[in-house]
Protein backbone atom coordinates (compact mmCIF):
# COMPACT_ATOMS: atom_id res chain seq x y z
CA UNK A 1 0.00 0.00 0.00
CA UNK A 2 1.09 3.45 -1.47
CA UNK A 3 1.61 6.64 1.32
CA UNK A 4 -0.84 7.92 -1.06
CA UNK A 5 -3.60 5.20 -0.64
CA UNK A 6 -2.96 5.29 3.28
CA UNK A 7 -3.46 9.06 3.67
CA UNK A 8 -6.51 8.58 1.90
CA UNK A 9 -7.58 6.34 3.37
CA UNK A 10 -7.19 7.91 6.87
CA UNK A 11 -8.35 10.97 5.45
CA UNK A 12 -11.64 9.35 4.48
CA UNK A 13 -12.09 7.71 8.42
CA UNK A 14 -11.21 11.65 9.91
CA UNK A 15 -13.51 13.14 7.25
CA UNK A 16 -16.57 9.90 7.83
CA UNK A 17 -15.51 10.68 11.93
CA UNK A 18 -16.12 14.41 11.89
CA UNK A 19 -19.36 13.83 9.57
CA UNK A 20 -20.73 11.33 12.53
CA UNK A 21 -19.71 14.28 15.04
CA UNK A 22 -21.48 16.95 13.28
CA UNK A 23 -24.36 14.93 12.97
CA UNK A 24 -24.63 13.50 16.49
CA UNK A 25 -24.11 17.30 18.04
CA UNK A 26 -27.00 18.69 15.64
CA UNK A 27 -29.15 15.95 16.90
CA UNK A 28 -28.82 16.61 20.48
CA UNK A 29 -29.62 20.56 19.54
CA UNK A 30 -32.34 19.52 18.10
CA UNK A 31 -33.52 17.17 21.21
CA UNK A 32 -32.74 20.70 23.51
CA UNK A 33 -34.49 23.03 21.13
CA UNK A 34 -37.55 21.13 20.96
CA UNK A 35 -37.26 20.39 24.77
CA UNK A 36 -37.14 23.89 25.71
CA UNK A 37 -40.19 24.26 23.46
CA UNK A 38 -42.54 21.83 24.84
CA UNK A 39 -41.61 23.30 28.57
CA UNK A 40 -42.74 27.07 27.60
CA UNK A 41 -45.42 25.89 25.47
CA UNK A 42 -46.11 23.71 28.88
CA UNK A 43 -45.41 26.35 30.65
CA UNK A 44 -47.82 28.71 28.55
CA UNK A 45 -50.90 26.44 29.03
CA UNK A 46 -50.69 26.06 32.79
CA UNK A 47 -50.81 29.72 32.85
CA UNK A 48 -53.59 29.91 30.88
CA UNK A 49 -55.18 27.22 33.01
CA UNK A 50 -54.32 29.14 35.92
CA UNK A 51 -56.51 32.62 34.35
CA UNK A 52 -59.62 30.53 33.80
CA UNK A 53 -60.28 29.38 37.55
């Protein structure tokens, strides 16, 4: 195997690694973002519920 076909190669793994990485950190974002959202949209109903009594 060529020094060419090994950098490559590794090349490929660091670029396939950071690609899992990116994806795996926008996922958990997501999971926050939409967290946060369902506790003031929560939030927002029980003080709603709270105006009626």
């Amino acid at each position: 195997m060529s020094w060419r076909a090994r950098l490559s190669k590794r090349w490929l793994l660091s670029t396939q690694l950071a690609t899992v990485l990116a994806v795996s950190v926008l996922i958990c974002a997501a999971i926050v973002i939409t967290e946060s959202q369902i506790y003031d949209i929560f939030e927002q109903t029980r003080i709603l519920d709270l105006r009626h009594f």
